[in-house]
Protein backbone atom coordinates (compact mmCIF):
# COMPACT_ATOMS: atom_id res chain seq x y z
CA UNK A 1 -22.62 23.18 11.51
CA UNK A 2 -20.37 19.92 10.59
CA UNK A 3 -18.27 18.84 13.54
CA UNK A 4 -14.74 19.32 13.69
CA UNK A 5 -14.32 15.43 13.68
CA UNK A 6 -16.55 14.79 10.96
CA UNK A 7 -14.08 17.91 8.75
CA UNK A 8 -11.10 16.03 9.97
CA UNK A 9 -11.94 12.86 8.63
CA UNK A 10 -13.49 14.21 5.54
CA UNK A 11 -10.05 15.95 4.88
CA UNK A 12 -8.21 12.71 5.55
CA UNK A 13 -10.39 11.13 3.03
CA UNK A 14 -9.39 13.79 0.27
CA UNK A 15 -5.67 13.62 0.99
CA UNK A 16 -5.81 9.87 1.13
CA UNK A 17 -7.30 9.82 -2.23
CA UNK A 18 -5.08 12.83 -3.60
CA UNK A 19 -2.05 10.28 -2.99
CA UNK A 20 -3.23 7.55 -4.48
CA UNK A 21 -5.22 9.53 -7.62
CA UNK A 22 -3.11 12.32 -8.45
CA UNK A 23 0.50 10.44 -9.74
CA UNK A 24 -1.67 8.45 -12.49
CA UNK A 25 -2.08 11.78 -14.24
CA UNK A 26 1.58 13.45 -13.68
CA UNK A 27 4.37 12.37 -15.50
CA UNK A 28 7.94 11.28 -14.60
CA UNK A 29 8.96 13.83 -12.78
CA UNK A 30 6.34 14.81 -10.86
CA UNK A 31 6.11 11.54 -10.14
CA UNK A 32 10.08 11.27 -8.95
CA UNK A 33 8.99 14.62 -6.88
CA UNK A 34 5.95 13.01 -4.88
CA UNK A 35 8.40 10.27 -4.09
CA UNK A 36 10.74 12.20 -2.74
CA UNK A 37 8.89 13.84 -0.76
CA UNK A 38 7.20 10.87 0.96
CA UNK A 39 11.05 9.89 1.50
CA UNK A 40 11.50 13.06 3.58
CA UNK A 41 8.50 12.74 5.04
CA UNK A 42 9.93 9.31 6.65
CA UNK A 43 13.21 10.78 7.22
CA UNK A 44 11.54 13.76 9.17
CA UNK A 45 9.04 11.87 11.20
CA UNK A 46 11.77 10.14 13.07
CA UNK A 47 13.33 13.69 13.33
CA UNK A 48 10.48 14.70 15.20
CA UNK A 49 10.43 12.12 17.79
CA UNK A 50 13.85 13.37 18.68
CA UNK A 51 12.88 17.11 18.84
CA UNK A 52 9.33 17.69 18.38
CA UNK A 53 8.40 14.89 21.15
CA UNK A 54 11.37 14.01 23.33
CA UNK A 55 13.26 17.71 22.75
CA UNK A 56 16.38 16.83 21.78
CA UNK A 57 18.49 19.05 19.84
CA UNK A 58 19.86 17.27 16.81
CA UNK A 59 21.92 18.77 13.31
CA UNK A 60 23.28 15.00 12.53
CA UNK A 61 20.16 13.67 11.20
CA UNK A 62 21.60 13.55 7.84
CA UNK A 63 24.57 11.12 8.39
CA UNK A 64 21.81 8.81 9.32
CA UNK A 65 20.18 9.18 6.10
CA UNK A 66 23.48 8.65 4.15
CA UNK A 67 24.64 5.50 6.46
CA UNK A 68 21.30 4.23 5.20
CA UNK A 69 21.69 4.95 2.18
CA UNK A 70 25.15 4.04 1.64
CA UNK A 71 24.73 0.34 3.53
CA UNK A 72 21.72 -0.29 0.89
CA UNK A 73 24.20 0.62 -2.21
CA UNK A 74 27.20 -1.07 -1.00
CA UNK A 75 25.47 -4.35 0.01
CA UNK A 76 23.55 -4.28 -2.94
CA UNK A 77 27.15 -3.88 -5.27
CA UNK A 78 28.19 -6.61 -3.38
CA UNK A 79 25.18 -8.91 -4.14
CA UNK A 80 23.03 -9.02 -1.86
CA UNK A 81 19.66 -8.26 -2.18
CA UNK A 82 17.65 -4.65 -1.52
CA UNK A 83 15.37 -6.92 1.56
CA UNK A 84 18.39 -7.36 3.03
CA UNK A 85 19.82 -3.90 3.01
CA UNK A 86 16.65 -1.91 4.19
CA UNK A 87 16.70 -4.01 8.03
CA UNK A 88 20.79 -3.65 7.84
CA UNK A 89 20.35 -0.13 7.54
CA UNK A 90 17.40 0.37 9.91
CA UNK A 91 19.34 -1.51 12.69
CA UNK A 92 22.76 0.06 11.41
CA UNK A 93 21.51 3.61 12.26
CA UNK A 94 19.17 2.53 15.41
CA UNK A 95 23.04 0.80 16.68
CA UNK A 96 25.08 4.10 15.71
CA UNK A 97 22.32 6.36 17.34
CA UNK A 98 21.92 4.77 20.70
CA UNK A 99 25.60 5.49 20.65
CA UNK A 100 24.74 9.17 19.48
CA UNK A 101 22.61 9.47 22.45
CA UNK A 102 24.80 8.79 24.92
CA UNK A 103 26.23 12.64 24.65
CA UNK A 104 22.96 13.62 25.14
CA UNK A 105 22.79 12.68 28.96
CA UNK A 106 25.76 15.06 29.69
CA UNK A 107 24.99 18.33 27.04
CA UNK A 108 21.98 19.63 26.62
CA UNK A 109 20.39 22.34 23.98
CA UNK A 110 22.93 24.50 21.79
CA UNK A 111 26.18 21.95 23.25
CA UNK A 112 23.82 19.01 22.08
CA UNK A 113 22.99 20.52 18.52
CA UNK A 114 26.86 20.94 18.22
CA UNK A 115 28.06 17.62 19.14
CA UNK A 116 25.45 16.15 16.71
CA UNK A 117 26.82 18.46 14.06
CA UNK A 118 30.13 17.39 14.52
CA UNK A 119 29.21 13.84 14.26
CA UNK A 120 27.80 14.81 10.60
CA UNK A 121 30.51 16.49 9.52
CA UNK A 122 32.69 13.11 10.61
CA UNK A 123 30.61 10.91 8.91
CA UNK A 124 30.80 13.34 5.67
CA UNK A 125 34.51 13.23 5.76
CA UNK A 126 33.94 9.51 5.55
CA UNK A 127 31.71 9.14 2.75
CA UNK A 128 34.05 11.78 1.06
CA UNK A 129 37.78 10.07 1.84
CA UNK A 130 37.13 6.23 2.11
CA UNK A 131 36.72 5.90 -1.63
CA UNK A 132 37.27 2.06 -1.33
CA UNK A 133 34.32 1.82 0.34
CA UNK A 134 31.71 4.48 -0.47
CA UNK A 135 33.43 5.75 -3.84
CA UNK A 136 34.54 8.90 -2.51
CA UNK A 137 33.08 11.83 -5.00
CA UNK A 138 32.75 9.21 -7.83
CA UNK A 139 29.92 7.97 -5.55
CA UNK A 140 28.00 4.75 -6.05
CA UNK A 141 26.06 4.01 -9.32
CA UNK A 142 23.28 0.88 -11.22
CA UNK A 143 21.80 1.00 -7.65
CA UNK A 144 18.90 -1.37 -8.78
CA UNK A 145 15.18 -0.60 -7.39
CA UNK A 146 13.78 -3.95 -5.75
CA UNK A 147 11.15 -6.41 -6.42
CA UNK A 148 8.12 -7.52 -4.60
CA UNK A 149 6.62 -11.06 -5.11
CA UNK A 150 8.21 -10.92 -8.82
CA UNK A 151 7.06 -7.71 -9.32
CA UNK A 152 9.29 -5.27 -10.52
CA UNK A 153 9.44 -2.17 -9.12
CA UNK A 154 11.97 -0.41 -11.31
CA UNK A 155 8.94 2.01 -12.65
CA UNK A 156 8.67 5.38 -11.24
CA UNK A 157 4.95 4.62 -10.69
CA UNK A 158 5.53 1.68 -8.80
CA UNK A 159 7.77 2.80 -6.93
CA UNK A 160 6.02 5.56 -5.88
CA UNK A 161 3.03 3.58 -4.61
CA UNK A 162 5.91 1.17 -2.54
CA UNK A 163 7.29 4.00 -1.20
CA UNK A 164 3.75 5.06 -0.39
CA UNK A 165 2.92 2.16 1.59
CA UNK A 166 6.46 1.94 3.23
CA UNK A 167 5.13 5.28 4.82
CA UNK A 168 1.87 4.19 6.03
CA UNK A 169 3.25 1.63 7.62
CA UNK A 170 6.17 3.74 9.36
CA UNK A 171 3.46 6.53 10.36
CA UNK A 172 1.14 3.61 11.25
CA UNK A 173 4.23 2.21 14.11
CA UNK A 174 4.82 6.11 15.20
CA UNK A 175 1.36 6.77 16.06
CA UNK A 176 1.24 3.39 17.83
CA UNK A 177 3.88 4.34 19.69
CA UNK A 178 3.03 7.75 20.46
CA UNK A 179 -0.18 6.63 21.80
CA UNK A 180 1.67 4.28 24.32
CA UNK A 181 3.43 5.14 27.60
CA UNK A 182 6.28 5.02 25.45
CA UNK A 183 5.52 8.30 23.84
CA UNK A 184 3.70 10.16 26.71
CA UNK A 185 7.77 9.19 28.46
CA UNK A 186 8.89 10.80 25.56
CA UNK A 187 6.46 14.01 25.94
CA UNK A 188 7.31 14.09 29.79
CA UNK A 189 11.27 14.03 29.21
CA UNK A 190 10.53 17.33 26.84
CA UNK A 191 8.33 18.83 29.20
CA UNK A 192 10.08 18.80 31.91
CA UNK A 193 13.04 16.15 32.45
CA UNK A 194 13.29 16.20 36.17
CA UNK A 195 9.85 16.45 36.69
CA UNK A 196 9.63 12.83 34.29
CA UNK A 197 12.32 11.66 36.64
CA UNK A 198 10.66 11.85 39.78
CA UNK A 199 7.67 10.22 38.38
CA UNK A 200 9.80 7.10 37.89
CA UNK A 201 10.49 7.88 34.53
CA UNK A 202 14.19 6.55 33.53
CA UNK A 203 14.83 9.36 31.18
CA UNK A 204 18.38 8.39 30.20
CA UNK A 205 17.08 4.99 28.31
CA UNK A 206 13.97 7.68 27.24
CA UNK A 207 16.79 9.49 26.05
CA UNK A 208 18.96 6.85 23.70
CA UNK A 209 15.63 5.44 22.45
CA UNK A 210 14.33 8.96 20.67
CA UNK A 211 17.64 9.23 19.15
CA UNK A 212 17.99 5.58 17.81
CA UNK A 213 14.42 5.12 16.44
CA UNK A 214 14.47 8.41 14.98
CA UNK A 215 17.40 7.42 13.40
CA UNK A 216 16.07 3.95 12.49
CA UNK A 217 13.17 6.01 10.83
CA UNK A 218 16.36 8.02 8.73
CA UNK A 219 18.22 5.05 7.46
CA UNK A 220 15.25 3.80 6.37
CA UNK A 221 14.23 6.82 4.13
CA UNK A 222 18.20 6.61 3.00
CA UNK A 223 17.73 3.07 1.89
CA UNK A 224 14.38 4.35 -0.33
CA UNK A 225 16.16 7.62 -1.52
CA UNK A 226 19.06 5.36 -2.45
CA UNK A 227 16.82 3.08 -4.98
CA UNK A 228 14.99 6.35 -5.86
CA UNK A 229 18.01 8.51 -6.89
CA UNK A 230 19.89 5.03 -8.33
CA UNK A 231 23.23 7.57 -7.92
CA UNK A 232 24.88 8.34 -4.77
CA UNK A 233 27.77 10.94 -3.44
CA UNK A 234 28.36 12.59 -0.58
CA UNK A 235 26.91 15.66 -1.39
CA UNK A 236 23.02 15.09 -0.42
CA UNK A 237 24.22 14.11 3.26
CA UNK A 238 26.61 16.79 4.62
CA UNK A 239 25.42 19.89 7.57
CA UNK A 240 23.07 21.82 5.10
CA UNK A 241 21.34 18.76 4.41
CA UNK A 242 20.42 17.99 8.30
CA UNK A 243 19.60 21.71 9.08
CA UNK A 244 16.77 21.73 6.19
CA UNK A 245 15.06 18.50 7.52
CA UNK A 246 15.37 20.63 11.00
CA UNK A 247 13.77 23.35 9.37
CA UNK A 248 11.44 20.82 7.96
CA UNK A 249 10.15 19.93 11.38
CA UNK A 250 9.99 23.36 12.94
CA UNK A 251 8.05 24.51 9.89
CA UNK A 252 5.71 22.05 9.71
CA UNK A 253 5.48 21.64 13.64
CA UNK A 254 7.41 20.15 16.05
CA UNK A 255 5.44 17.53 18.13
CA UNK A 256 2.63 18.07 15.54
CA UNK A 257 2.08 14.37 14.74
CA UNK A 258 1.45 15.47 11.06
CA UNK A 259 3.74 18.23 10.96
CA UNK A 260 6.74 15.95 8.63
CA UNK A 261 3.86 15.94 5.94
CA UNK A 262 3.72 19.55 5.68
CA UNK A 263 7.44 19.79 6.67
CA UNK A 264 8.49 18.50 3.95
CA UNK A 265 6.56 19.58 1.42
CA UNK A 266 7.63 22.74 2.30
CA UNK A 267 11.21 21.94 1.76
CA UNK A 268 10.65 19.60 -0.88
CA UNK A 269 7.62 20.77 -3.06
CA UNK A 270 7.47 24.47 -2.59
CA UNK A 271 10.97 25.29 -4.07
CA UNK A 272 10.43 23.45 -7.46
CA UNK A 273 6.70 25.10 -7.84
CA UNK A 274 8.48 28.85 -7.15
CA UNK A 275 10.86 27.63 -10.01
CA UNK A 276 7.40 28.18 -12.46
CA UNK A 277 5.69 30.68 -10.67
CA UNK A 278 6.19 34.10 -13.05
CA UNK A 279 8.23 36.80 -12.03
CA UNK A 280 9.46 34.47 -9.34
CA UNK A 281 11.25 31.92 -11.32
CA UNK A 282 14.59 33.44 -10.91
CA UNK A 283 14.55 34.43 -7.75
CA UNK A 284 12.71 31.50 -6.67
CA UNK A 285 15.40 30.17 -3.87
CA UNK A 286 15.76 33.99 -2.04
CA UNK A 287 11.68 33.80 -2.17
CA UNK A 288 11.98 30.53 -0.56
CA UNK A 289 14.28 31.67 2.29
CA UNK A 290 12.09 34.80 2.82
CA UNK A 291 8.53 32.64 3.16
CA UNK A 292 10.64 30.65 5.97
CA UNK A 293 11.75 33.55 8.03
CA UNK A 294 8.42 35.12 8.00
CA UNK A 295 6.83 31.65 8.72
CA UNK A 296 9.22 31.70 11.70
CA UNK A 297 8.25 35.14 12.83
CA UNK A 298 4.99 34.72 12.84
CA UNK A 299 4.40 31.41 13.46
CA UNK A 300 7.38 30.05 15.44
CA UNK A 301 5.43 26.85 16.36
CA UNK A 302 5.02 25.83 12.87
CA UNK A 303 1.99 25.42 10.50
CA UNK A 304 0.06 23.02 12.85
CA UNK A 305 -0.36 25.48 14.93
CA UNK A 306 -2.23 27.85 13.36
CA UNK A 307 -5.47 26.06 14.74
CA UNK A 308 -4.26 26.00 18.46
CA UNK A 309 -3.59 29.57 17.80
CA UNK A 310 -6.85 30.56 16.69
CA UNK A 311 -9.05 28.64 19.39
CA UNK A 312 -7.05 30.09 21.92
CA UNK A 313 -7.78 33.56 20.85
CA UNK A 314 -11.31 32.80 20.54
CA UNK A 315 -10.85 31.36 23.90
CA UNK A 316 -9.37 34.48 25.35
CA UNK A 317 -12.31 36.21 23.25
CA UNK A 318 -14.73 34.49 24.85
CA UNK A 319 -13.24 34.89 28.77
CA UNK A 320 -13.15 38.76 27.98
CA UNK A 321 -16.66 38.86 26.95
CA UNK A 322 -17.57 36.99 30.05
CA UNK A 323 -15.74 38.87 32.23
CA UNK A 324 -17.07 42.22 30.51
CA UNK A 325 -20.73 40.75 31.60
CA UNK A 326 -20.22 39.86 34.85
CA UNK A 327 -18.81 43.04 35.55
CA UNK A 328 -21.95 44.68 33.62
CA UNK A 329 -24.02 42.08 35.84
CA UNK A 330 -21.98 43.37 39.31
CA UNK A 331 -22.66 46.86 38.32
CA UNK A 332 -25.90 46.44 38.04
CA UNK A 333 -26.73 44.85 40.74
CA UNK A 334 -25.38 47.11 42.91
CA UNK A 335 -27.40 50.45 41.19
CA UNK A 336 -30.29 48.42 41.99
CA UNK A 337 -29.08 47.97 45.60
């Protein structure tokens, strides 16, 4: 039988060529879909590192992917250029949530997830009211896509692939990261906080980090879905929009390195194909909601988890059987005594 490594990689290898193969034979809108999906996918893997690694509670992660988005548009109307607004809003959002995480030292769970909501619903009311700065409803429109080394970029195509290799390169930092002390700190302070503390652990700058690279990791996916879309309003960045990438993480699996990928195309993807699926077509949003509460019943730790769930019941399997023998074997023995 083929190792589980060697199927790993040999997966890898067909998604990684899936990517890169499959958008030269869709057409624009498939295209604009794949796109937007690798946008959530960045936007959710800095989600993660707040919940699924350093278990924080967090409903705000939106207003980090508007503030990105909106600092990329309003720069860009004022003429500067796209390079410039995708670090402004990267360091914008990493500024606004260290100050985010500072409630998180004093509230924890259910207060946390409602402070961050609040803050949300505050920056909404922003985007929404200070029309001489973000356009109110009117929103912001002409938001030009970039060019690299004079190559335009303004092609759905090419931006896909940029957007493509924008999330390499994020996922590429993450993993770094999670691979350092950095991110076995960040496991520790979700594990068990105090315990992390007493090992010398200084979970309150543990604590400000996960919040302002995750949302770092969000104003950077605003920035891309603000090029993408070429339109913005408030609309795509109020509550609902931060409790879907939450349910984007929990459904693909929080702390589940790869759990944004399937995350999002849950949220992202799976909607519009139910849209052409027969007999579902018009009910296509209730069958949506449905497939998520019976993903949460049944598998509350996500879709990555299906694996850990099976090899532990093979594992538990296996114990029975072996202590089913040695009984037999006890048994035995002692007849023949």
């Amino acid at each position: 039988m083929k190792r589980p490594g060697n199927i790993s990689l040999a997966l890898a290898v067909l998604s990684a060529l899936l990517v890169l193969v499959a958008p030269q034979f869709l057409k624009n809108y498939g295209i604009y879909l794949l796109t937007y999906w690798l946008v959530f996918i960045i936007a959710t893997m800095g989600l993660n590192l707040t919940i699924g690694y350093a278990g924080q509670k967090s409903l705000g992660h939106a207003a980090f992917f508007g503030i990105g988005a909106y600092t990329v548009a309003i720069l860009m109307k004022a003429g500067f250029s796209f390079w410039l607004g995708l670090p402004a809003a990267a360091l914008i959002c990493f500024i606004v949530g260290l100050i985010l995480g500072f409630p998180a030292l004093r509230v924890q769970a259910i207060y946390l997830a409602f402070a961050t909501l609040g803050f949300n619903t505050a920056i909404w009311l922003v985007m929404r009211n200070e029309e001489w700065l973000t356009g109110g409803t009117f929103g912001i429109n002409n938001i030009a896509r970039p060019s690299l080394f004079g190559y335009s970029l303004e092609g759905n195509l090419a931006y896909y692939y940029f957007v493509l290799a924008v999330t390499v390169l994020l996922a590429v930092l993450l993993w770094g990261l999670l691979r350092s002390p950095w991110g076995k700190a960040f496991t520790a302070l979700r594990d068990n906080p105090i315990r992390a503390e007493s090992l010398g652990i200084n979970i309150r700058n543990y604590t400000l980090l996960s919040f302002a690279i995750g949302a770092a990791y969000a104003g950077i996916a605003g920035a891309l879905f603000a090029s993408l879309v070429q339109f913005i309003e408030p609309g795509p960045f109020n509550v609902a929009a931060s409790i879907m990438m939450y349910l984007m993480v929990v459904v693909g699996g929080p702390g589940y390195f790869l759990g944004p990928v399937l995350g999002a195309a849950v949220g992202v993807v799976l909607p519009e194909w139910l849209r052409d699926v027969p007999g579902v077509a018009n009910w296509y949003l209730p069958a949506f909601g449905a497939a998520v509460v019976l993903l949460m019943v049944w598998l509350p730790d996500g879709l990555l988890s299906i694996p850990d769930r099976l090899r532990a019941r093979r594992e538990a399997r296996e114990a029975s059987a072996l202590r089913a023998a040695t009984a037999a074997a006890t048994r035995q023995q002692e007849v023949s005594a």
